[in-house]
PDB file of N, CA and C in Angstrom:
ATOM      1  N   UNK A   1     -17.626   2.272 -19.248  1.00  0.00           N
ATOM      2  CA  UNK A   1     -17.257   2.699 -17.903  1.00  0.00           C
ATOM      3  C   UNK A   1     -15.756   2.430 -17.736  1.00  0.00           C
ATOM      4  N   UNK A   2     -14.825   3.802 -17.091  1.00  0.00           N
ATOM      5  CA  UNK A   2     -13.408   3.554 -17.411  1.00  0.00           C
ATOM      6  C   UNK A   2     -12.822   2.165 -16.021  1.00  0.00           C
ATOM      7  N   UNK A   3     -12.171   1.853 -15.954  1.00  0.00           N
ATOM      8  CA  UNK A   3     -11.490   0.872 -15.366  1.00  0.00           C
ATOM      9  C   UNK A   3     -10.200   1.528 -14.957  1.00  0.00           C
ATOM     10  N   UNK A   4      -9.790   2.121 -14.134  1.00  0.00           N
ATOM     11  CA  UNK A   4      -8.453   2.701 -13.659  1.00  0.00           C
ATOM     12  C   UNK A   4      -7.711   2.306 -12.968  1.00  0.00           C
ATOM     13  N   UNK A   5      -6.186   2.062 -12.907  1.00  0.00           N
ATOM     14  CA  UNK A   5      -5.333   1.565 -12.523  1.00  0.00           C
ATOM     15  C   UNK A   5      -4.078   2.479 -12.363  1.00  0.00           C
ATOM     16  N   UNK A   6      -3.962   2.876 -11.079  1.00  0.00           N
ATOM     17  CA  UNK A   6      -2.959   4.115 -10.794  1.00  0.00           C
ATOM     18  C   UNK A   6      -2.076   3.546  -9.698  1.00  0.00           C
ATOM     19  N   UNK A   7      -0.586   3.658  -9.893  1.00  0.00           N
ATOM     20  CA  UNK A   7       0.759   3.537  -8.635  1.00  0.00           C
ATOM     21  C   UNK A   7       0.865   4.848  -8.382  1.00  0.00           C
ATOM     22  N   UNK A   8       1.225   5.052  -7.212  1.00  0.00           N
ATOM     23  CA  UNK A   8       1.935   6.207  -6.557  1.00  0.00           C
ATOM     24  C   UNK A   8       3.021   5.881  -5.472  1.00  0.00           C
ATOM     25  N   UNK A   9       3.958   6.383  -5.556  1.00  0.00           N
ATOM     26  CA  UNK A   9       5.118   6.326  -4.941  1.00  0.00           C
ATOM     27  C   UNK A   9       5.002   7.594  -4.000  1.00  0.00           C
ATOM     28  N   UNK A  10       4.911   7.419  -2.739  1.00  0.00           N
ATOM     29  CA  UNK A  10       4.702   8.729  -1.187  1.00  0.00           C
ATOM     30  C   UNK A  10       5.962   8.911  -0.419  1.00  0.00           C
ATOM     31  N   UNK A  11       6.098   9.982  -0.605  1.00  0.00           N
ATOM     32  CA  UNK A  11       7.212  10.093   0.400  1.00  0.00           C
ATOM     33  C   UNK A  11       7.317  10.113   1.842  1.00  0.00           C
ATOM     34  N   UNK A  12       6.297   9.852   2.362  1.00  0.00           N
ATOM     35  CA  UNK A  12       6.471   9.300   3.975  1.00  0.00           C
ATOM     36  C   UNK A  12       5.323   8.614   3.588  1.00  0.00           C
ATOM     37  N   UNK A  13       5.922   7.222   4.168  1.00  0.00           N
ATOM     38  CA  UNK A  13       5.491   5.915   3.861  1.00  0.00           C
ATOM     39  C   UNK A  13       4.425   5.507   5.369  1.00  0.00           C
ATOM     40  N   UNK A  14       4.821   6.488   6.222  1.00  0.00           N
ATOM     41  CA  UNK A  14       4.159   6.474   7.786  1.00  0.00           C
ATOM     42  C   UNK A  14       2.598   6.938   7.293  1.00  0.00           C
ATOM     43  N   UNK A  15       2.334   7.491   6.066  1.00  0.00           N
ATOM     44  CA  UNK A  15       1.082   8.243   5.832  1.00  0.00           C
ATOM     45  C   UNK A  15      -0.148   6.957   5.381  1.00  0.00           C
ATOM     46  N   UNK A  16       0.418   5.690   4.937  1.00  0.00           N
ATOM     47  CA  UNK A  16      -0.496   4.519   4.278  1.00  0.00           C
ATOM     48  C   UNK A  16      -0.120   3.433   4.861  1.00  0.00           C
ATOM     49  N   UNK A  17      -0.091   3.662   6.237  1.00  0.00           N
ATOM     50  CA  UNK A  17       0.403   2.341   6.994  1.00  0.00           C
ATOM     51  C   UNK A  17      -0.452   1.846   7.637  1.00  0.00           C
ATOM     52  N   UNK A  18      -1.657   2.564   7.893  1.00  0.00           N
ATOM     53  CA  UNK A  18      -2.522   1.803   8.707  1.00  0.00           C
ATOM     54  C   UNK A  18      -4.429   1.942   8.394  1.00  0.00           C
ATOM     55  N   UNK A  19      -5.085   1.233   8.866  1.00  0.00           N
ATOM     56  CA  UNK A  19      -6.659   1.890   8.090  1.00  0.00           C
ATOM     57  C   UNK A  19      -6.837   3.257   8.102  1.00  0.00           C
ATOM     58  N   UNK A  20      -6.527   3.945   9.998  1.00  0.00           N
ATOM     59  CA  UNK A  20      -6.974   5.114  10.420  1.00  0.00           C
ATOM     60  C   UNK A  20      -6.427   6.359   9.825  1.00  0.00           C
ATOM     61  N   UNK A  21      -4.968   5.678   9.110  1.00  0.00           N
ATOM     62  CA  UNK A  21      -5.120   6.658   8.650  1.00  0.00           C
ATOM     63  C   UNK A  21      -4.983   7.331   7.351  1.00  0.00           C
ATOM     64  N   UNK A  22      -5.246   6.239   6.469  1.00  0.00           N
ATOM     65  CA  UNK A  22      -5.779   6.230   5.241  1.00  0.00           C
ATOM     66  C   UNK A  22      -7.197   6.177   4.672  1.00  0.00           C
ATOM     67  N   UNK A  23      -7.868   5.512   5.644  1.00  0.00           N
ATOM     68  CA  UNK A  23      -9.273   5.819   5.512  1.00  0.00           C
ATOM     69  C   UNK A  23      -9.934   6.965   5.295  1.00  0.00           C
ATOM     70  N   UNK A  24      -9.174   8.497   6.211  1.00  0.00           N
ATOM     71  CA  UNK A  24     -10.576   9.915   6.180  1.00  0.00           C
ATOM     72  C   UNK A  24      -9.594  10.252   4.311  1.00  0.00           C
ATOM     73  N   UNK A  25      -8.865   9.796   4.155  1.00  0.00           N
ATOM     74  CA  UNK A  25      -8.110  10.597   2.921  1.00  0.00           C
ATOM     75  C   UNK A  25      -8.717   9.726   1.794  1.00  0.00           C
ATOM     76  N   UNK A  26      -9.023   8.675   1.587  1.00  0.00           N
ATOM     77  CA  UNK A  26      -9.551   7.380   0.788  1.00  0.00           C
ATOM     78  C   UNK A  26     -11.146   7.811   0.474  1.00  0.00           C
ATOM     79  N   UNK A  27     -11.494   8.204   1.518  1.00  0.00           N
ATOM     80  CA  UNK A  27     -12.865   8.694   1.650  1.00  0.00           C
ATOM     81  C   UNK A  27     -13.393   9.827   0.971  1.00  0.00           C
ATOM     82  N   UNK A  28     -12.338  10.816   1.277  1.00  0.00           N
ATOM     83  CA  UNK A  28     -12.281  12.302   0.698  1.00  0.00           C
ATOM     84  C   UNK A  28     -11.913  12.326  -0.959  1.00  0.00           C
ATOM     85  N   UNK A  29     -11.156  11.523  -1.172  1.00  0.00           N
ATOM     86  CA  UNK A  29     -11.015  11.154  -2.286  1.00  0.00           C
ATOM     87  C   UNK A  29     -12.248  10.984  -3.058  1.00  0.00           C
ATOM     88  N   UNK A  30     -12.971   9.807  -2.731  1.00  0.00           N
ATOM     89  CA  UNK A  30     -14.086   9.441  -3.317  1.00  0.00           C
ATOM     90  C   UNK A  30     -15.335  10.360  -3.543  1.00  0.00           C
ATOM     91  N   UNK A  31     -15.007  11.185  -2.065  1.00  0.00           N
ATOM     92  CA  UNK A  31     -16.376  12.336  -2.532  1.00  0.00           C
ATOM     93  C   UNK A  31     -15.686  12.866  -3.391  1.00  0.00           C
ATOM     94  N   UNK A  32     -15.091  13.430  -3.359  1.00  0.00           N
ATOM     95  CA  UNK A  32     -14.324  14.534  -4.816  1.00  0.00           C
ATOM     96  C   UNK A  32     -14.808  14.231  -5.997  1.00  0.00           C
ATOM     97  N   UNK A  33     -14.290  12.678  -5.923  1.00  0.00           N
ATOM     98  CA  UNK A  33     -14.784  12.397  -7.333  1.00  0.00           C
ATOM     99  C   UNK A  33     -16.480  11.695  -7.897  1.00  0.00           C
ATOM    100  N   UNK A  34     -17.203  12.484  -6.798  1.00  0.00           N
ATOM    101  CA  UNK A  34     -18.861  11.685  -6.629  1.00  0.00           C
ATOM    102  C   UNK A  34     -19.105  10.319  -6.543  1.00  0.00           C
ATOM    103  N   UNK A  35     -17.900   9.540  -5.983  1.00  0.00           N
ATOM    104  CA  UNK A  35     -18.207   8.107  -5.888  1.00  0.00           C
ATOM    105  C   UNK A  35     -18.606   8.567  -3.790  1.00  0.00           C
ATOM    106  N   UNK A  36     -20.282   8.394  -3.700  1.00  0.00           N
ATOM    107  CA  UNK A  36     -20.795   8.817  -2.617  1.00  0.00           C
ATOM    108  C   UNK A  36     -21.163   7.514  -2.063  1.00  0.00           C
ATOM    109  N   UNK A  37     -22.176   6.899  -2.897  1.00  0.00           N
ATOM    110  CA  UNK A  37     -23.313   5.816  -2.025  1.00  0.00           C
ATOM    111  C   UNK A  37     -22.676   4.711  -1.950  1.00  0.00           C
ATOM    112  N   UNK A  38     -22.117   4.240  -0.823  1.00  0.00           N
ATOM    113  CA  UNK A  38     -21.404   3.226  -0.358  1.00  0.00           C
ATOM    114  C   UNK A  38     -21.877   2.176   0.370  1.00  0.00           C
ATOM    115  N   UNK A  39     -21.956   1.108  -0.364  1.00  0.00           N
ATOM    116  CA  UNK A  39     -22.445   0.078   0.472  1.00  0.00           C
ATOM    117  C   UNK A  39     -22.086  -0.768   1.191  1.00  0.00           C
ATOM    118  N   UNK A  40     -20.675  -1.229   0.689  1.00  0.00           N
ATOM    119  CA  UNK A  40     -19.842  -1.856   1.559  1.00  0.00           C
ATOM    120  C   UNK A  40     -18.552  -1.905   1.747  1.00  0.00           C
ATOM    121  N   UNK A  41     -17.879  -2.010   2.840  1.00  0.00           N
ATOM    122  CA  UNK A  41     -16.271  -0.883   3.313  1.00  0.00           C
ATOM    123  C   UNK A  41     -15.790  -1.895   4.081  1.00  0.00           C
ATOM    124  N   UNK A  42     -14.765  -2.851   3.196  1.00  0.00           N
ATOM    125  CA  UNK A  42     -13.777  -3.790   4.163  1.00  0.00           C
ATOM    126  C   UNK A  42     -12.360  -3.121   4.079  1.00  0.00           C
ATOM    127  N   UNK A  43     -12.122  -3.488   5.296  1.00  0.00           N
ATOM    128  CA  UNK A  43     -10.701  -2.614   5.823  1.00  0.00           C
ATOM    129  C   UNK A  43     -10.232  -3.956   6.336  1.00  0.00           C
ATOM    130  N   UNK A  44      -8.654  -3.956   5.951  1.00  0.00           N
ATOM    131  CA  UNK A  44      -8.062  -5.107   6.352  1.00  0.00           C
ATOM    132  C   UNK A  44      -6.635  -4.308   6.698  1.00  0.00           C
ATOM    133  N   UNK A  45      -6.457  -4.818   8.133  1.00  0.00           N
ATOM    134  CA  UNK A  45      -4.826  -4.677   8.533  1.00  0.00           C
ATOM    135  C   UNK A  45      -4.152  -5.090   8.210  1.00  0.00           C
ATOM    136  N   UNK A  46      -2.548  -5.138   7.290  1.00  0.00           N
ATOM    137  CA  UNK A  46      -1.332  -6.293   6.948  1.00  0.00           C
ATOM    138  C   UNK A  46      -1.135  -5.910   8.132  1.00  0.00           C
ATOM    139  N   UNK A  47       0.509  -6.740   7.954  1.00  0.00           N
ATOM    140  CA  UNK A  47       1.062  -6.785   8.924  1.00  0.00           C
ATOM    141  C   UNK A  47       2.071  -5.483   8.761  1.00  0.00           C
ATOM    142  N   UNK A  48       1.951  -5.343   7.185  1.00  0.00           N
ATOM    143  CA  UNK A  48       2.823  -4.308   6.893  1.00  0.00           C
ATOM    144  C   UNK A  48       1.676  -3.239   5.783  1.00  0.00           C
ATOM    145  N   UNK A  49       1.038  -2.596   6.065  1.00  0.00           N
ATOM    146  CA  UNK A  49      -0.049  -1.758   5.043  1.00  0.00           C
ATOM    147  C   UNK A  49      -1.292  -2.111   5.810  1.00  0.00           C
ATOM    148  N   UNK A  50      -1.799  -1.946   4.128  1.00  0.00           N
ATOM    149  CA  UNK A  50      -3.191  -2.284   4.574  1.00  0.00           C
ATOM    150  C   UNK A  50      -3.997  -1.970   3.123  1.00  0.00           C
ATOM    151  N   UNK A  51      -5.409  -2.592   2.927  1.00  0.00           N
ATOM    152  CA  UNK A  51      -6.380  -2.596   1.932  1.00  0.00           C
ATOM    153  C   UNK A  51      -6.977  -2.052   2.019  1.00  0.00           C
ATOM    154  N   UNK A  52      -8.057  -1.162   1.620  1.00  0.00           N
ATOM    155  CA  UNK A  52      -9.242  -0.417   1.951  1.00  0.00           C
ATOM    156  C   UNK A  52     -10.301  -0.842   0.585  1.00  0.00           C
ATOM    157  N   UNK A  53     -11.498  -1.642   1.105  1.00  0.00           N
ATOM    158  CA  UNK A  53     -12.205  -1.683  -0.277  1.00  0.00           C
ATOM    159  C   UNK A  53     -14.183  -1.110  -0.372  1.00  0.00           C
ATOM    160  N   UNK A  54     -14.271  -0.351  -1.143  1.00  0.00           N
ATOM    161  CA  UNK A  54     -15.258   0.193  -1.217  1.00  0.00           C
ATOM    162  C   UNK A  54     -16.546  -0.377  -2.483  1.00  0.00           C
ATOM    163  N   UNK A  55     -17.030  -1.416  -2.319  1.00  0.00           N
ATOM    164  CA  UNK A  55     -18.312  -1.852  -3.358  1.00  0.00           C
ATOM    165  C   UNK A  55     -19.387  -0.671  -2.979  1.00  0.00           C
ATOM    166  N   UNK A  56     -19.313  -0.287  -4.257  1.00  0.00           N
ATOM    167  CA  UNK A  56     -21.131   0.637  -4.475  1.00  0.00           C
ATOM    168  C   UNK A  56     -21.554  -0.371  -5.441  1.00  0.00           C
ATOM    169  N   UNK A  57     -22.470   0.694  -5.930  1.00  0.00           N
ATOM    170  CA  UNK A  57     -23.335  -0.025  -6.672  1.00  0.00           C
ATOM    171  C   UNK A  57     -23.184   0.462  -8.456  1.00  0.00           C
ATOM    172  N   UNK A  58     -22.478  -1.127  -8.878  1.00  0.00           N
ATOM    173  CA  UNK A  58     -22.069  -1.595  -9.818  1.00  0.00           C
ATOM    174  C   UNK A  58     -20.249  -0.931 -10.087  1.00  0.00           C
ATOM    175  N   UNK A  59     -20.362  -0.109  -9.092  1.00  0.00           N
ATOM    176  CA  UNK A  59     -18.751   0.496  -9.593  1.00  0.00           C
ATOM    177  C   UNK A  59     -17.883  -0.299  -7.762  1.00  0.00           C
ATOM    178  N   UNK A  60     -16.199   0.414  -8.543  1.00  0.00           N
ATOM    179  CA  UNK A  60     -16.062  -0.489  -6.862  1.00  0.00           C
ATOM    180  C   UNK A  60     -14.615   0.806  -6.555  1.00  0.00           C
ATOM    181  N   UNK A  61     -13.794   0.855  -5.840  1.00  0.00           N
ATOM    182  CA  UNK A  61     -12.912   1.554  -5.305  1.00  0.00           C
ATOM    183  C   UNK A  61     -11.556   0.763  -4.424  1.00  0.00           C
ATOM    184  N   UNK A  62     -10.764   0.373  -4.248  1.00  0.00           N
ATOM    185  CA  UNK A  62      -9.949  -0.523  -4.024  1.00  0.00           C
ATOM    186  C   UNK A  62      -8.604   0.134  -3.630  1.00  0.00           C
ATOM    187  N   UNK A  63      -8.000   0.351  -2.550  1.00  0.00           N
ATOM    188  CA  UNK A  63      -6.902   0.936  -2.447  1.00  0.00           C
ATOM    189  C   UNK A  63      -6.044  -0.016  -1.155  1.00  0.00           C
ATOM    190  N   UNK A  64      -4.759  -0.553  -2.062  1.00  0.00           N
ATOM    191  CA  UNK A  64      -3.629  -1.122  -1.180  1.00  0.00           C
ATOM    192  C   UNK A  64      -2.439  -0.682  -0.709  1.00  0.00           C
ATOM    193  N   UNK A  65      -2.190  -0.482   0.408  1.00  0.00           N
ATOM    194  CA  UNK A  65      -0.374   0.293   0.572  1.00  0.00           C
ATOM    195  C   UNK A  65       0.465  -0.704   0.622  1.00  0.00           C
ATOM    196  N   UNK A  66       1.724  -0.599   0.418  1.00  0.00           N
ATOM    197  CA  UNK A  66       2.618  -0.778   0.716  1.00  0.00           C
ATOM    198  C   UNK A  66       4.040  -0.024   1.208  1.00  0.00           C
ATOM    199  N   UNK A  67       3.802   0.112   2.653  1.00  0.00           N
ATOM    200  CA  UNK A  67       4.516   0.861   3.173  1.00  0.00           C
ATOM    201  C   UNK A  67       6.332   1.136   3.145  1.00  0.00           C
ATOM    202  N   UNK A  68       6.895  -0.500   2.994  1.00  0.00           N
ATOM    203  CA  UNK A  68       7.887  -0.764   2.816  1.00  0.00           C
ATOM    204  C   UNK A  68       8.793  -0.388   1.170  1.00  0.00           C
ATOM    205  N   UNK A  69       7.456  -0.443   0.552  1.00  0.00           N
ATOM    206  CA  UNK A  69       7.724  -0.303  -0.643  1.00  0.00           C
ATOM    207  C   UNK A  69       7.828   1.331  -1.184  1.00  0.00           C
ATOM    208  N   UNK A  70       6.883   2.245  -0.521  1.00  0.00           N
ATOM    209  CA  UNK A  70       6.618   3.820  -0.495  1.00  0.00           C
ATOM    210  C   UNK A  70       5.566   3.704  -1.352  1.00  0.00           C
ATOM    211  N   UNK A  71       5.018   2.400  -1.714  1.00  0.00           N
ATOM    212  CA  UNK A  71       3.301   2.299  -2.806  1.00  0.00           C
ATOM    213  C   UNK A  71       2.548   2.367  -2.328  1.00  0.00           C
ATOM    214  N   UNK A  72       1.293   3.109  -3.189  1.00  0.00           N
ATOM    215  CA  UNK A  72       0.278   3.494  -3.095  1.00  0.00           C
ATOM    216  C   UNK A  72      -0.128   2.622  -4.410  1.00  0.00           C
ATOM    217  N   UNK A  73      -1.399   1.681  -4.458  1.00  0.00           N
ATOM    218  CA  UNK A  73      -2.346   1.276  -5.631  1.00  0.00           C
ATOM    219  C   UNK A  73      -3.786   1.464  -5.621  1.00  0.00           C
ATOM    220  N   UNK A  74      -4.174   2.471  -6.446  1.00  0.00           N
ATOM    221  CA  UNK A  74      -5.632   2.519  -6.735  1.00  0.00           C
ATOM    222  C   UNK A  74      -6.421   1.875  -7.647  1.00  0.00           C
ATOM    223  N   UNK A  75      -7.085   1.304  -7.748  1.00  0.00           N
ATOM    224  CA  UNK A  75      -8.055   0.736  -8.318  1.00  0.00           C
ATOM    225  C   UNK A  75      -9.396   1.385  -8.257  1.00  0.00           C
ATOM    226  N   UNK A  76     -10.140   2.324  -9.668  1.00  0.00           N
ATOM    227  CA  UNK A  76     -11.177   2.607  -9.431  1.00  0.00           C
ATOM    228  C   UNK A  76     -11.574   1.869 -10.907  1.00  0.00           C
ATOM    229  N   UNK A  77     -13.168   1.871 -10.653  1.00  0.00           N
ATOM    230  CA  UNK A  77     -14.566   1.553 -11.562  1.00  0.00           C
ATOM    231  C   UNK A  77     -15.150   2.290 -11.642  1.00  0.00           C
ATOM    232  N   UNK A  78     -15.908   2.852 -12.368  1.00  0.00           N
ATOM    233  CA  UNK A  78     -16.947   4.144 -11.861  1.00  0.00           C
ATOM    234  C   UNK A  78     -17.451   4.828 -13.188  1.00  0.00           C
ATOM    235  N   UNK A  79     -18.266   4.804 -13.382  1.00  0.00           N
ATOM    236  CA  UNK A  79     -18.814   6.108 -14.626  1.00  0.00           C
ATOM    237  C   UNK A  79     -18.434   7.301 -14.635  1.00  0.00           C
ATOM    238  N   UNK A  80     -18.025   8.120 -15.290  1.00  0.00           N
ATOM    239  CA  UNK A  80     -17.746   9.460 -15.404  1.00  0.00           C
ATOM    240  C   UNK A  80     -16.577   9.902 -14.782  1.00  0.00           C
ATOM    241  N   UNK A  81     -15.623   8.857 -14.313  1.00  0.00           N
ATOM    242  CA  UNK A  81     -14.579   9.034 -13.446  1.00  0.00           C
ATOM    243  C   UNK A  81     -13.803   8.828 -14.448  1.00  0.00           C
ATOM    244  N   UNK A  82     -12.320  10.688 -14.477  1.00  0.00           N
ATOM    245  CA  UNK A  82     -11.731  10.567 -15.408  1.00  0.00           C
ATOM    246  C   UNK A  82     -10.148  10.331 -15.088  1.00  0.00           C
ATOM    247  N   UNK A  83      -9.308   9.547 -15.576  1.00  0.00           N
ATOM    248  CA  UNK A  83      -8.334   9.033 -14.639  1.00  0.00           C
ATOM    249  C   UNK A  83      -7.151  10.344 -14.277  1.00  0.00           C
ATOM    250  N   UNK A  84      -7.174  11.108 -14.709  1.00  0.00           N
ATOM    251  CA  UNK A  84      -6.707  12.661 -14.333  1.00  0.00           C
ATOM    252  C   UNK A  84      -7.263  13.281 -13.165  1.00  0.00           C
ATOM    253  N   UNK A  85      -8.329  12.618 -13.125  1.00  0.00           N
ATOM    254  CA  UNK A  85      -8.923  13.702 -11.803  1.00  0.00           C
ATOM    255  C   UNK A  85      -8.416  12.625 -10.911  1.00  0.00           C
ATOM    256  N   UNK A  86      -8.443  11.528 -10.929  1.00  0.00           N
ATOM    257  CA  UNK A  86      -8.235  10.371  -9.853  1.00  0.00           C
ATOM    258  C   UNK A  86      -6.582  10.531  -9.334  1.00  0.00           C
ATOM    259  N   UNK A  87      -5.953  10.654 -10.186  1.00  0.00           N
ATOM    260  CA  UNK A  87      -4.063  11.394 -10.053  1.00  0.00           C
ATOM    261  C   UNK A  87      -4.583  12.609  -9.301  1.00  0.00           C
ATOM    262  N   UNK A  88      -5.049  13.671  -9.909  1.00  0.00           N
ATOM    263  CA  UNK A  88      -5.312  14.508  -8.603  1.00  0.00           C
ATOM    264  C   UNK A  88      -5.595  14.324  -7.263  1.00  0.00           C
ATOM    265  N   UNK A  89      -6.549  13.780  -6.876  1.00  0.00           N
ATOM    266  CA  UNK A  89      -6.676  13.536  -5.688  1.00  0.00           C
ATOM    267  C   UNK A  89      -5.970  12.820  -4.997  1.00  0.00           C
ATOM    268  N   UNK A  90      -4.929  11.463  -5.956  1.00  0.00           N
ATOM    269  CA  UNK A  90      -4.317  10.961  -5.255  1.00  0.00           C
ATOM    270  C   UNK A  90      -3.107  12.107  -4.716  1.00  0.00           C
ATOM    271  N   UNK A  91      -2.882  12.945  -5.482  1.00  0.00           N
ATOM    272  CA  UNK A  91      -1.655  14.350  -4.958  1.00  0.00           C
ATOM    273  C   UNK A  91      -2.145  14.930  -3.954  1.00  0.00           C
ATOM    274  N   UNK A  92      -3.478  14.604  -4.285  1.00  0.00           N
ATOM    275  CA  UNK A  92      -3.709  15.676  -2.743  1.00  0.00           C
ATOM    276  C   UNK A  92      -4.222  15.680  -1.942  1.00  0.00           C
ATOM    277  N   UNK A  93      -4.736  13.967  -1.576  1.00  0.00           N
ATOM    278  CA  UNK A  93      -4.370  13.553  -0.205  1.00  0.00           C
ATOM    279  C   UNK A  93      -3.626  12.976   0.085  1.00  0.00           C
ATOM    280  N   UNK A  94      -2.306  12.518  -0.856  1.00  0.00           N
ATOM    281  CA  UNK A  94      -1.119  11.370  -0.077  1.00  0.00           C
ATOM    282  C   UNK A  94      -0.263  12.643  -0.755  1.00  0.00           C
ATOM    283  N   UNK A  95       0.891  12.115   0.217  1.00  0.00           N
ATOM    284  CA  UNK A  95       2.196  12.972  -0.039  1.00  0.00           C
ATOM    285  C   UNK A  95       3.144  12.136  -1.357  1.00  0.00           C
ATOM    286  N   UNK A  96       3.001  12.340  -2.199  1.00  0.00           N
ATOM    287  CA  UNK A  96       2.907  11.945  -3.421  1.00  0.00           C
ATOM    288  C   UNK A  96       4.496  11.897  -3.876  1.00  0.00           C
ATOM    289  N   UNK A  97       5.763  11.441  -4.633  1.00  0.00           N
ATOM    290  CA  UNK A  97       6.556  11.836  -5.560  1.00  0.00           C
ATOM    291  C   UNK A  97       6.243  11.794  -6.895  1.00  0.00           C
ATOM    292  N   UNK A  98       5.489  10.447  -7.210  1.00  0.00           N
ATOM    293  CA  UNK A  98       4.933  10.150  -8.046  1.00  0.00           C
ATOM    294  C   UNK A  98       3.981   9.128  -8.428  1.00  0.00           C
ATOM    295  N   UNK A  99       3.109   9.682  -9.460  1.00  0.00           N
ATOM    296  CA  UNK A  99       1.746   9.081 -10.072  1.00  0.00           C
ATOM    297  C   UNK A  99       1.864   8.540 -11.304  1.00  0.00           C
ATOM    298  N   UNK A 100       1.788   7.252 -11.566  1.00  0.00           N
ATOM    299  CA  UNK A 100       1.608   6.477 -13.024  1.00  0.00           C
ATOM    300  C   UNK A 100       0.387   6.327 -12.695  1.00  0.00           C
ATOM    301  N   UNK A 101      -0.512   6.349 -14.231  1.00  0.00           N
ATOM    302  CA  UNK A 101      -1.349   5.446 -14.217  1.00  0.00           C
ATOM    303  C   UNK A 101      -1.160   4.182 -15.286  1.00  0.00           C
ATOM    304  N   UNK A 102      -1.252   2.964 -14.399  1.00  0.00           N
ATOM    305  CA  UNK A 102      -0.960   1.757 -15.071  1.00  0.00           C
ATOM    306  C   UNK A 102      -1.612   1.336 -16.327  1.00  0.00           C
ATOM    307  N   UNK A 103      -2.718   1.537 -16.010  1.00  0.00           N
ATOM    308  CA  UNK A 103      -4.026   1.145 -16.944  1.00  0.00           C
ATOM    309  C   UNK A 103      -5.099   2.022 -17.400  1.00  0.00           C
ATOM    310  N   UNK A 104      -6.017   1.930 -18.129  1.00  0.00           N
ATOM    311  CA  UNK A 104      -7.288   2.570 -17.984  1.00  0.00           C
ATOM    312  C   UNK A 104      -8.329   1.533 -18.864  1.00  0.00           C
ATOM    313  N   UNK A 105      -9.124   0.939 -18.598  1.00  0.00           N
ATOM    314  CA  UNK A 105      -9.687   0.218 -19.890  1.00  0.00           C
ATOM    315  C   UNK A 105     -10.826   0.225 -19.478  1.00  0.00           C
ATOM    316  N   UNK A 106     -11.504   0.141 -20.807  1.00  0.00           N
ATOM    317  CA  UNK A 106     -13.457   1.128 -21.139  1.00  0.00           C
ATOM    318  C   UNK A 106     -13.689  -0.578 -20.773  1.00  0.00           C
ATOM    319  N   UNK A 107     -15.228  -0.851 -20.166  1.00  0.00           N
ATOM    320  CA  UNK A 107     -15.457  -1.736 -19.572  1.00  0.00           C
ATOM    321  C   UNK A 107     -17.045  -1.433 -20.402  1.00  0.00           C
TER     322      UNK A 107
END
């Protein structure tokens, strides 16, 4: 099961500043990529960003901003999730300059 680790750098940093409104795009994301059955969804405010974390079952979803910074960090787990499609979606729900992926490691 891949282990993914993706930065993105956004060019309006106003877009991952807060839960509301990273959450419907975080979400949309996840259906895309069939990570559906969700069991548990902690959302935490910084003072500057914010976390969004998604436990299913046995896989997990993890996304931190940093607004000041123009970062975006994803963290996915998941079976059949290929880290190309996960760069996609991150393009196309955040306003993107650019996508590394940091990591990928078979678990």
């Amino acid at each position: 099961m891949p282990h993914i680790l993706i930065d993105a750098t956004v060019s309006d940093p106003s877009t991952i500043n807060s839960v509301s409104e990273m959450q419907p795009a975080v979400e949309a994301m996840m259906h895309r990529l069939g990570i559906d059955h969700i069991q548990k969804i902690c959302r935490y405010q910084h003072e500057n960003g914010c976390s969004l974390m998604y436990v299913l079952r046995n896989v997990h979803c993890v996304v931190h901003s940093f607004p000041e910074e123009s970062l975006l960090c994803v963290d996915v787990f998941a079976d059949g999730v290929c880290p190309q499609d996960v760069v996609q979606c991150i393009e196309d729900f955040f306003p993107c300059t650019r996508v590394r992926i940091k990591a990928v490691v078979d678990r």
